[in-house]
PDB file of N, CA and C in Angstrom:
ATOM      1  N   UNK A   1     131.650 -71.796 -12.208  1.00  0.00           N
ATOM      2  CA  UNK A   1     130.634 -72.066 -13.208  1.00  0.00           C
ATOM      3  C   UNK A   1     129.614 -73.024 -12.608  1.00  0.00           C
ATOM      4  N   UNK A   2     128.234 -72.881 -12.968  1.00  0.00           N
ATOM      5  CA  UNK A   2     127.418 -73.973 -12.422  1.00  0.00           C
ATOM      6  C   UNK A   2     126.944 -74.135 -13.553  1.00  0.00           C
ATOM      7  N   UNK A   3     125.777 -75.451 -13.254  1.00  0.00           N
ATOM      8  CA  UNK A   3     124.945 -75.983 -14.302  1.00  0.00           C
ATOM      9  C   UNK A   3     123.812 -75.560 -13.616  1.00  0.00           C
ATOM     10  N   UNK A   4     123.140 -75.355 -15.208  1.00  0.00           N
ATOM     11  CA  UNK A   4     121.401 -75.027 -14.348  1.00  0.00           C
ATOM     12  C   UNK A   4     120.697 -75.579 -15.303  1.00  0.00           C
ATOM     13  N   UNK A   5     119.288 -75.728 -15.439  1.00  0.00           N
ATOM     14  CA  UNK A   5     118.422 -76.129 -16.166  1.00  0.00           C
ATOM     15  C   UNK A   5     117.169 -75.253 -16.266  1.00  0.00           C
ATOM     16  N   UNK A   6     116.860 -74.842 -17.500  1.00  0.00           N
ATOM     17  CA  UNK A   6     116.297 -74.146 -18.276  1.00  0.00           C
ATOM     18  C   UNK A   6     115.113 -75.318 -18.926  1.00  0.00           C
ATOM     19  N   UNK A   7     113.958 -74.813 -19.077  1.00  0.00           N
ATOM     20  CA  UNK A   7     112.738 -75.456 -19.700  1.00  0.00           C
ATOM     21  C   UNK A   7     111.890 -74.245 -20.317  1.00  0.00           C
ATOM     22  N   UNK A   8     112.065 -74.323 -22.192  1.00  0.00           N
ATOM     23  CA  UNK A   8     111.580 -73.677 -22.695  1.00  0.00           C
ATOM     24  C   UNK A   8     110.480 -73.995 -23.224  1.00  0.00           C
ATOM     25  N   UNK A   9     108.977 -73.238 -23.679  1.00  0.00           N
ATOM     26  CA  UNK A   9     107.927 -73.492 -24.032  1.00  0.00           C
ATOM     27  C   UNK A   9     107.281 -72.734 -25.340  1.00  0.00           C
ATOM     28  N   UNK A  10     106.743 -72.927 -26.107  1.00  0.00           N
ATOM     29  CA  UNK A  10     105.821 -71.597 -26.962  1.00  0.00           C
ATOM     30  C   UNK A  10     104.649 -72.611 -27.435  1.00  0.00           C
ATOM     31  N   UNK A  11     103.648 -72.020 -27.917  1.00  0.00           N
ATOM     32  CA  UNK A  11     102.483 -72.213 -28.112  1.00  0.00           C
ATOM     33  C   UNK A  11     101.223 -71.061 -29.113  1.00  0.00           C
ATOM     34  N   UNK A  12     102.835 -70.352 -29.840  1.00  0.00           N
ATOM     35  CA  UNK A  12     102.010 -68.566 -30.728  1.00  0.00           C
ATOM     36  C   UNK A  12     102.935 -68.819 -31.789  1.00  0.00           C
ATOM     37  N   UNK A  13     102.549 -68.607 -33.123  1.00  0.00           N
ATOM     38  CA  UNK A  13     103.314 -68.794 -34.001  1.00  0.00           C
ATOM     39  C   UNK A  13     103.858 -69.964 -34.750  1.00  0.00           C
ATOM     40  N   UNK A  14     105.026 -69.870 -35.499  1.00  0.00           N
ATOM     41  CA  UNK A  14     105.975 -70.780 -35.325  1.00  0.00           C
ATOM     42  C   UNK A  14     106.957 -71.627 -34.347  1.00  0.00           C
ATOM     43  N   UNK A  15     106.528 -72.370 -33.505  1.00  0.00           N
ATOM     44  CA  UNK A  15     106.723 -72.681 -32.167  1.00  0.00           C
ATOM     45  C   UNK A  15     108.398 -73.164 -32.520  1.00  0.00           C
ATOM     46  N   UNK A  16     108.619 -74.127 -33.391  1.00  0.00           N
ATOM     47  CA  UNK A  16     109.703 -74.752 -33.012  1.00  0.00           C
ATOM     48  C   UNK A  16     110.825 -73.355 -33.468  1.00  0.00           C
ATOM     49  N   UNK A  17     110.445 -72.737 -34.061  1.00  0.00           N
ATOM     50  CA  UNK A  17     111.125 -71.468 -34.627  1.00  0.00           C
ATOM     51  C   UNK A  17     111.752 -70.604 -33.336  1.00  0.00           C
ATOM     52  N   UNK A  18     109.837 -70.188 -32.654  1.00  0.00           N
ATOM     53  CA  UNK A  18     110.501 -69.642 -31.143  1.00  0.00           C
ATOM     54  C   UNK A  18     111.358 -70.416 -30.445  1.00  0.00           C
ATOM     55  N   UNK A  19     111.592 -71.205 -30.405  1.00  0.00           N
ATOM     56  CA  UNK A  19     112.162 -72.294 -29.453  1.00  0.00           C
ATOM     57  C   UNK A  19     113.593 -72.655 -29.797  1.00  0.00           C
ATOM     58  N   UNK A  20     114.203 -72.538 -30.891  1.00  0.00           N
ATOM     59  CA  UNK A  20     115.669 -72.540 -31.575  1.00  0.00           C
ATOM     60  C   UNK A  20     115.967 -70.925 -31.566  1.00  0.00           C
ATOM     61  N   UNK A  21     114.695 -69.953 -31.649  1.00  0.00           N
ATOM     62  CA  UNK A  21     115.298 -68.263 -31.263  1.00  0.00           C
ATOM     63  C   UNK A  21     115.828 -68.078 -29.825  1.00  0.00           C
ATOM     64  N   UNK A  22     115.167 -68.684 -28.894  1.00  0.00           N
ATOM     65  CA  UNK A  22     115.123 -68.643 -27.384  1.00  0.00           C
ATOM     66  C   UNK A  22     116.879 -69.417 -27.078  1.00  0.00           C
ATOM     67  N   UNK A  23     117.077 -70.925 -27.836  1.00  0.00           N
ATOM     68  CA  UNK A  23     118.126 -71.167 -27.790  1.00  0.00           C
ATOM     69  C   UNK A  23     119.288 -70.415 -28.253  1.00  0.00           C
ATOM     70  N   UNK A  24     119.347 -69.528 -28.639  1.00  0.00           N
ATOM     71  CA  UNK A  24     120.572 -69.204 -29.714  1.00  0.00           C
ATOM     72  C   UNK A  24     120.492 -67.461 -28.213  1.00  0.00           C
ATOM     73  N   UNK A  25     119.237 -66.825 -28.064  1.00  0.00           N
ATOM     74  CA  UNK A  25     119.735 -65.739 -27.532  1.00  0.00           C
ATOM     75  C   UNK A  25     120.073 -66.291 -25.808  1.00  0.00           C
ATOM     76  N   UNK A  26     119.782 -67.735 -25.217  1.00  0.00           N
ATOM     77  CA  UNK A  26     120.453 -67.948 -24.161  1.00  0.00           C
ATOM     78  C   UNK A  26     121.850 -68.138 -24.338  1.00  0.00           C
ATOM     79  N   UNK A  27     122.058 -68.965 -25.434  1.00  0.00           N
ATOM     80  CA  UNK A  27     123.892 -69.015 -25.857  1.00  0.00           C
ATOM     81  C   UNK A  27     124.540 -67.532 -25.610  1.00  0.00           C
ATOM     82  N   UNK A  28     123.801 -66.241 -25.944  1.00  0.00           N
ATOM     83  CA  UNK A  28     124.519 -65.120 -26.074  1.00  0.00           C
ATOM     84  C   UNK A  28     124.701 -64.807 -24.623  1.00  0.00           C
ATOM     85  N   UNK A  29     123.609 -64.688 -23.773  1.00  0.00           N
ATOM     86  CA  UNK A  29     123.132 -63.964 -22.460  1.00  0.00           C
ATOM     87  C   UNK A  29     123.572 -64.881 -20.990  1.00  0.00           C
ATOM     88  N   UNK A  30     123.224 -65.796 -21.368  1.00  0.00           N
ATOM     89  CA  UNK A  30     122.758 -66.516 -19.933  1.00  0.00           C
ATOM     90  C   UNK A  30     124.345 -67.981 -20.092  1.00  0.00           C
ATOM     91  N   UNK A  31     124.819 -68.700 -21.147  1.00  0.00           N
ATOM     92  CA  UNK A  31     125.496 -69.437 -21.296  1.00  0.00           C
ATOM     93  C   UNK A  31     125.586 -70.267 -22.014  1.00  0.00           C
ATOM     94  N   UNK A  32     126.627 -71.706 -21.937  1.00  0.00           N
ATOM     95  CA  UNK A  32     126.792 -72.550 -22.922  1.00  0.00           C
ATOM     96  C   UNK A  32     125.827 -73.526 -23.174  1.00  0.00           C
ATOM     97  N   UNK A  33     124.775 -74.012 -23.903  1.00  0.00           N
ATOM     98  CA  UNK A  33     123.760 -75.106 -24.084  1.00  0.00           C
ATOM     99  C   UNK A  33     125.245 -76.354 -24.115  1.00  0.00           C
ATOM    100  N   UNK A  34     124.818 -76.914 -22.990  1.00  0.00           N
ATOM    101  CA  UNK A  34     125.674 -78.314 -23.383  1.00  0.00           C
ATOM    102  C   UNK A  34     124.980 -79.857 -23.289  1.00  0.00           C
ATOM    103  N   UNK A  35     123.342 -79.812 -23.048  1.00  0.00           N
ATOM    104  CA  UNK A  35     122.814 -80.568 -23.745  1.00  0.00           C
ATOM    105  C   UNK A  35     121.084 -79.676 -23.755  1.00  0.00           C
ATOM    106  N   UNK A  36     120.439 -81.247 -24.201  1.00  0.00           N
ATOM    107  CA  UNK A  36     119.529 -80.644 -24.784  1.00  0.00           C
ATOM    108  C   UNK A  36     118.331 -81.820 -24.851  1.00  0.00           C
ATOM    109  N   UNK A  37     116.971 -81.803 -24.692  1.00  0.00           N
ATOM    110  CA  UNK A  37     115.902 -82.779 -24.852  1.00  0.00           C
ATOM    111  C   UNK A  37     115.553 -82.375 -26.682  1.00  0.00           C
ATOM    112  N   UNK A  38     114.761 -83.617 -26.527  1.00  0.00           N
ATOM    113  CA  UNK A  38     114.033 -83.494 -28.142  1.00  0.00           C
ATOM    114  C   UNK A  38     113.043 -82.657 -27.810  1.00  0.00           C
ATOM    115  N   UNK A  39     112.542 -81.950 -28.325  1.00  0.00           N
ATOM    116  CA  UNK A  39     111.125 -80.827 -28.465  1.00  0.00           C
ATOM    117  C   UNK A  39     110.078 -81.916 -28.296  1.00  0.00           C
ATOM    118  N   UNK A  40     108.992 -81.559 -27.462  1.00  0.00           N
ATOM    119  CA  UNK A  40     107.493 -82.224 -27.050  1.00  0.00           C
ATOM    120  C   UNK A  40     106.323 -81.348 -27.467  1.00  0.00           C
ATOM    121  N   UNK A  41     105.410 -81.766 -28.031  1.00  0.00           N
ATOM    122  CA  UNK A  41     104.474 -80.845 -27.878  1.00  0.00           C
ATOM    123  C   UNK A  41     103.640 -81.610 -26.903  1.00  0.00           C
ATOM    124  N   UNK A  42     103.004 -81.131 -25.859  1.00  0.00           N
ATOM    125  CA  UNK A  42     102.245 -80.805 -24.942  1.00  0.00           C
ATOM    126  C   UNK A  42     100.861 -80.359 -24.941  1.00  0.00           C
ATOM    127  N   UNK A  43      99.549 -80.564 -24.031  1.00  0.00           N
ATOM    128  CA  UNK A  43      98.384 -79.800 -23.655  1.00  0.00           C
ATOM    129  C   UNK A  43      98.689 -78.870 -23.259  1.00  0.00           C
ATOM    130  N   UNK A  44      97.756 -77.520 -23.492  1.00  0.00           N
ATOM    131  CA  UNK A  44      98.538 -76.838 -22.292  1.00  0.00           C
ATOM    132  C   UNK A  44      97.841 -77.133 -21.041  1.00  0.00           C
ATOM    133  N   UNK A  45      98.163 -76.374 -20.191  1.00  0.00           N
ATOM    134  CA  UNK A  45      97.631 -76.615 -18.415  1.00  0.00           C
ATOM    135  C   UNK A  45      97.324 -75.777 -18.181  1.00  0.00           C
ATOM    136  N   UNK A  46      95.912 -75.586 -17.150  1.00  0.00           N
ATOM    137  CA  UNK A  46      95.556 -74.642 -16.553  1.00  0.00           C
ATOM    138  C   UNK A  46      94.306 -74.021 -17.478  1.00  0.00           C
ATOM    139  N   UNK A  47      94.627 -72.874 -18.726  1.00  0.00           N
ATOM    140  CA  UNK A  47      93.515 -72.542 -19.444  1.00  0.00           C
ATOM    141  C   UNK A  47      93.977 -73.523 -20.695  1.00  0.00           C
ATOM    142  N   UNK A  48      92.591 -74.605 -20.921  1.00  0.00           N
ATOM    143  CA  UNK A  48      92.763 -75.856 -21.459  1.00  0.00           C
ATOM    144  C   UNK A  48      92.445 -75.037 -23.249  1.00  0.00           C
ATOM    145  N   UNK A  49      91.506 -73.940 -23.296  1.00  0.00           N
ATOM    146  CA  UNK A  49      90.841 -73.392 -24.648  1.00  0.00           C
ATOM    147  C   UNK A  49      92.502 -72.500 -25.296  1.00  0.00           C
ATOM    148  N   UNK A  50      93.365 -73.244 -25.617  1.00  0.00           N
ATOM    149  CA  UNK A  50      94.629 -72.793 -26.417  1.00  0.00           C
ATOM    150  C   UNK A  50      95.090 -73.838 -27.134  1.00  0.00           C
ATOM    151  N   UNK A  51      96.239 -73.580 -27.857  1.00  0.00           N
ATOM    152  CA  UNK A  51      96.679 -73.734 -29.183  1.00  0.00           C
ATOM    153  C   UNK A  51      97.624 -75.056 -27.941  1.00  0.00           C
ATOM    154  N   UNK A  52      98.384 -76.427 -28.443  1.00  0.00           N
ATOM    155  CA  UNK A  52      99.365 -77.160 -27.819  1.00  0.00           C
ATOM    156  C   UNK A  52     100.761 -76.303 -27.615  1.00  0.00           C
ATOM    157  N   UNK A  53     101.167 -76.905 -26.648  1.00  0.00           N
ATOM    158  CA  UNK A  53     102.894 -76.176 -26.816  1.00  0.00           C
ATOM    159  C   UNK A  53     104.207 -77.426 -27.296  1.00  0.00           C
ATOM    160  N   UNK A  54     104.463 -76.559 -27.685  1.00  0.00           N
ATOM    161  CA  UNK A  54     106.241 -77.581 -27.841  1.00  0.00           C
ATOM    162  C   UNK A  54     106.895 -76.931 -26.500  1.00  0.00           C
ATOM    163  N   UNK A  55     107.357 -78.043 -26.544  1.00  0.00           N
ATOM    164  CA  UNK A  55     108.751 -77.785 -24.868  1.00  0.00           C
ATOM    165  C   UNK A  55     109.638 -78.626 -25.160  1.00  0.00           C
ATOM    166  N   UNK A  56     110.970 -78.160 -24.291  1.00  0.00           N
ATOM    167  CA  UNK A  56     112.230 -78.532 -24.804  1.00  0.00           C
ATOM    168  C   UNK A  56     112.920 -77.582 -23.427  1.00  0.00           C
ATOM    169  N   UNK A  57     113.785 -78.913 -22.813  1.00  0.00           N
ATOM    170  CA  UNK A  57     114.728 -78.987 -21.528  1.00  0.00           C
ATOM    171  C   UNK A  57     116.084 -78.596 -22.070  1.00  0.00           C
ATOM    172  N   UNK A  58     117.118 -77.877 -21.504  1.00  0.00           N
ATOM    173  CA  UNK A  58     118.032 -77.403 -21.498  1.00  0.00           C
ATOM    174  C   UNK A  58     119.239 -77.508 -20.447  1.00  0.00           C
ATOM    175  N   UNK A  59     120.152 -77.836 -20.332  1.00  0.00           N
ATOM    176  CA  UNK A  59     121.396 -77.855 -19.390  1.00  0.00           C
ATOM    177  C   UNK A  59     122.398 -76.487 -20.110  1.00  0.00           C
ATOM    178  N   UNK A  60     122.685 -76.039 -19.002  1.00  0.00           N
ATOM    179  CA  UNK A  60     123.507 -74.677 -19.403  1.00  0.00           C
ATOM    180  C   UNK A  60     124.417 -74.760 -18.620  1.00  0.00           C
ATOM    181  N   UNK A  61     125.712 -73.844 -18.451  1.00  0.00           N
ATOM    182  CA  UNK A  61     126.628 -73.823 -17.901  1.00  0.00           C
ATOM    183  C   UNK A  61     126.258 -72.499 -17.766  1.00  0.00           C
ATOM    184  N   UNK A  62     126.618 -71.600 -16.572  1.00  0.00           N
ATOM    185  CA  UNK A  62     126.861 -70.069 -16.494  1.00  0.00           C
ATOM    186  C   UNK A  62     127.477 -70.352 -15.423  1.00  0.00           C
ATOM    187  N   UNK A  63     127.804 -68.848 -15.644  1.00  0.00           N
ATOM    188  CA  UNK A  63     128.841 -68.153 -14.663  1.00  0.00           C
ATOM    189  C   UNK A  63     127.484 -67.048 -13.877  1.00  0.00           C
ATOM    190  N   UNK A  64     126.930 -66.735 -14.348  1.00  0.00           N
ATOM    191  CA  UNK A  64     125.348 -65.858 -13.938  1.00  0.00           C
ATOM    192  C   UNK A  64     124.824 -66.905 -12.719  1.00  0.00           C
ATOM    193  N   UNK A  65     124.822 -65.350 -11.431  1.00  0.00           N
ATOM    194  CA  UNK A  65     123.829 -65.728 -10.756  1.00  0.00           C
ATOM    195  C   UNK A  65     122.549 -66.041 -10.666  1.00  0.00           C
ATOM    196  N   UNK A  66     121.715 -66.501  -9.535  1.00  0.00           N
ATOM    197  CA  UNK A  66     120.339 -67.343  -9.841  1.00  0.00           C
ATOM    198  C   UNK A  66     119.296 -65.811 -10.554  1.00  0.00           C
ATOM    199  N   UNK A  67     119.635 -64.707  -9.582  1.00  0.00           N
ATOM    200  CA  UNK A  67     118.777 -63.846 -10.281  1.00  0.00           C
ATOM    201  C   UNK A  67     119.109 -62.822 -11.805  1.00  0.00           C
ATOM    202  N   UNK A  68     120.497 -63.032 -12.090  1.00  0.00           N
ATOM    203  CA  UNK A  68     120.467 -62.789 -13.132  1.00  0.00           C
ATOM    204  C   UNK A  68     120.274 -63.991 -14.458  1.00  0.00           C
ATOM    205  N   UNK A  69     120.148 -64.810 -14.166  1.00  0.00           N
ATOM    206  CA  UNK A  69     119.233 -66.077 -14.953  1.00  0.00           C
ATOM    207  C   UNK A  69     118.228 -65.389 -15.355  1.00  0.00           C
ATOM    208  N   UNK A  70     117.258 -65.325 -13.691  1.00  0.00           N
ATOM    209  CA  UNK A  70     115.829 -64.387 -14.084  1.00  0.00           C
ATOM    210  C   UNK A  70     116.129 -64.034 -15.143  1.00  0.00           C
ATOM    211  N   UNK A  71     116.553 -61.910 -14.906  1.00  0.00           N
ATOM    212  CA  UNK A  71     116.385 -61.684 -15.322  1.00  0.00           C
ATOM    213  C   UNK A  71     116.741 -61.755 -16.654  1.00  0.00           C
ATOM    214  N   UNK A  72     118.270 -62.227 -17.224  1.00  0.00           N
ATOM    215  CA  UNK A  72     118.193 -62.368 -18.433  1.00  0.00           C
ATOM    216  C   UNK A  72     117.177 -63.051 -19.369  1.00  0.00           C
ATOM    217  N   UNK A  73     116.846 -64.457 -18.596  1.00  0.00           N
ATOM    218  CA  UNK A  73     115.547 -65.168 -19.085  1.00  0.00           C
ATOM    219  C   UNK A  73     114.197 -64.195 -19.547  1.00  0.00           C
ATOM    220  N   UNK A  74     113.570 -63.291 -18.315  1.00  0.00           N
ATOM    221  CA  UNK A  74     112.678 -62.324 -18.720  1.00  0.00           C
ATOM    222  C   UNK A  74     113.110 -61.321 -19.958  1.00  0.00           C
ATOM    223  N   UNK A  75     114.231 -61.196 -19.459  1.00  0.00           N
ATOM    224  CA  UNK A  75     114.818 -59.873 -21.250  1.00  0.00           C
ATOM    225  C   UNK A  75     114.397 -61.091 -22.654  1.00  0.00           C
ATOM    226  N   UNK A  76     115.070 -62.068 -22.763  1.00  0.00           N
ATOM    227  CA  UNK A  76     114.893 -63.136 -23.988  1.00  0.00           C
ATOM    228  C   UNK A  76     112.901 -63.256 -24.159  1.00  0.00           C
ATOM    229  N   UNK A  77     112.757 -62.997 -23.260  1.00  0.00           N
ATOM    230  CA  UNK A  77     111.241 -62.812 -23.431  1.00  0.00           C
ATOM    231  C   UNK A  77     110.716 -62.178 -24.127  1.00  0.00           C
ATOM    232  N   UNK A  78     110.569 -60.464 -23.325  1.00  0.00           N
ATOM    233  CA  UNK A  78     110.627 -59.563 -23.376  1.00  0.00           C
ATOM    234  C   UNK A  78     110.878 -58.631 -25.237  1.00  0.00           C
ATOM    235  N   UNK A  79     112.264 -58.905 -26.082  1.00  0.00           N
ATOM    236  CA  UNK A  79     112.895 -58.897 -26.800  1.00  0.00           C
ATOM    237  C   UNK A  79     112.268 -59.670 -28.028  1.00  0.00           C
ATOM    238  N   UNK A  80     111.844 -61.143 -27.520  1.00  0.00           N
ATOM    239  CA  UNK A  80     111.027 -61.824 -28.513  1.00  0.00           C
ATOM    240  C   UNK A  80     109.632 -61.394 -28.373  1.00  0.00           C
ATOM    241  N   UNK A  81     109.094 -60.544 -27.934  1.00  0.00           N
ATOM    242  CA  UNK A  81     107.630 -60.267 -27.768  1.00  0.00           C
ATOM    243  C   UNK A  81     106.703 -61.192 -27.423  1.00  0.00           C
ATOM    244  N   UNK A  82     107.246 -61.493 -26.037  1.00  0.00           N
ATOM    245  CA  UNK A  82     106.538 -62.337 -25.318  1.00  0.00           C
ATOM    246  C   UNK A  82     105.334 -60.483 -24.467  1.00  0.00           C
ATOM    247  N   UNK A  83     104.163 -61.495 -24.758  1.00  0.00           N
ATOM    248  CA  UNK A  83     103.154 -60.333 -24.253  1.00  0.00           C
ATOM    249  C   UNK A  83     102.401 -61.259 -22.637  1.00  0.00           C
ATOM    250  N   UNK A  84     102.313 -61.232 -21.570  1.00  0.00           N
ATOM    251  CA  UNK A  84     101.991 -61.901 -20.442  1.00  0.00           C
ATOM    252  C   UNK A  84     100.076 -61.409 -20.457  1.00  0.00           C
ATOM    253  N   UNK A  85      99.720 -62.681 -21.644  1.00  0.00           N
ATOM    254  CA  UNK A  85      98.543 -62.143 -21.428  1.00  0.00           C
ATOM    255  C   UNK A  85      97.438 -62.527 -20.307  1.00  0.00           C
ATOM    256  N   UNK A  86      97.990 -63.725 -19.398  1.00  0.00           N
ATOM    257  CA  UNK A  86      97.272 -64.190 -18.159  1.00  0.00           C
ATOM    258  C   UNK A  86      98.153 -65.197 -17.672  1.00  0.00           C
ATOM    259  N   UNK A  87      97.703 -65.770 -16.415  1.00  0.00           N
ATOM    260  CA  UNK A  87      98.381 -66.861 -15.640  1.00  0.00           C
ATOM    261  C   UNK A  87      97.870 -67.811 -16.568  1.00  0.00           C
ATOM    262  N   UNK A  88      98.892 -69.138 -16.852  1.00  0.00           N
ATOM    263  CA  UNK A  88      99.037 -69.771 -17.728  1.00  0.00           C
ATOM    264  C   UNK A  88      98.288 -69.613 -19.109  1.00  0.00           C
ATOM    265  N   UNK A  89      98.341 -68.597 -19.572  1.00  0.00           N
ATOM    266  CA  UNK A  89      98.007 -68.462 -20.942  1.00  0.00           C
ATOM    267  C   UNK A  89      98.769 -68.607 -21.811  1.00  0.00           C
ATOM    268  N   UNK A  90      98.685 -68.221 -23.433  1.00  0.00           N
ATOM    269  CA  UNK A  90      99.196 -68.657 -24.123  1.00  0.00           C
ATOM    270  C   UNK A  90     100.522 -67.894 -24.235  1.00  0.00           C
ATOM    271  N   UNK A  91     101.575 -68.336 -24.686  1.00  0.00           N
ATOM    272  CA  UNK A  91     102.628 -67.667 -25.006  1.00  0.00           C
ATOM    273  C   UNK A  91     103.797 -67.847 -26.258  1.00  0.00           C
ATOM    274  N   UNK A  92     103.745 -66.627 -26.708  1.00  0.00           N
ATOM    275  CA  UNK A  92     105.450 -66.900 -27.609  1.00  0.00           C
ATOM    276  C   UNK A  92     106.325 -67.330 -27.149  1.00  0.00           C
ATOM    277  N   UNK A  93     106.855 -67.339 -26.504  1.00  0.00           N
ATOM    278  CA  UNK A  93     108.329 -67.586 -25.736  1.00  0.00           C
ATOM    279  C   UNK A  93     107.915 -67.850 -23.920  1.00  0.00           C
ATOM    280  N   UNK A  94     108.383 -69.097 -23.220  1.00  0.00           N
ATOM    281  CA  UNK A  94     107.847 -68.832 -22.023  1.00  0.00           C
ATOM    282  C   UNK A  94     109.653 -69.565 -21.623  1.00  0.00           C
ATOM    283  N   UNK A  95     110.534 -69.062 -20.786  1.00  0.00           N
ATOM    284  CA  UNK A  95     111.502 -69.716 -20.446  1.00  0.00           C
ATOM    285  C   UNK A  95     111.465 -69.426 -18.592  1.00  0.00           C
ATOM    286  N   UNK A  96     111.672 -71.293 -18.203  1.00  0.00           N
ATOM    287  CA  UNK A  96     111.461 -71.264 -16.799  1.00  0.00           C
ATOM    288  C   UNK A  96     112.526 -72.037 -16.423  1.00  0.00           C
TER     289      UNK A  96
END
């Protein structure tokens, strides 16, 4: 088992909403949340003309290799209708 760290973001919608959805489908996919930061909202970076983000750090336990992290991370995306509408643009769900 390793520990890894996960840093989730949104900035579309109900943010803190996306952000407790994102938690609950890594519990299913990727592993155990065994801690956790308080939620931040943030500027965003890069394209400055968007909405703030909330972010929120994660410690996980898996048994999942580094690239199935990826990809499970991209599916939790993906699933929540995360749409990749530019390099740092805005997003529903961004997990890094």
């Amino acid at each position: 088992m390793a520990k890894i760290y996960l840093h989730t973001g949104s900035n579309i919608g109900d943010r803190e909403q996306n952000l407790l959805s994102a938690n609950l489908e890594i519990e299913k996919t990727i592993g155990t949340i065994t801690s956790m930061s308080n939620i931040y909202e943030t500027a965003a970076w890069g394209l400055k003309d968007q909405d703030d983000f909330l972010n929120q750090a994660l410690e996980v336990n898996t048994v999942l290799e580094p690239h199935e992290v990826l990809d499970e991370s991209q599916k939790i995306e993906n699933q929540m209708g995360r749409i990749r509408y530019k390099k740092w643009g805005r997003r529903l769900i961004d997990i890094d």
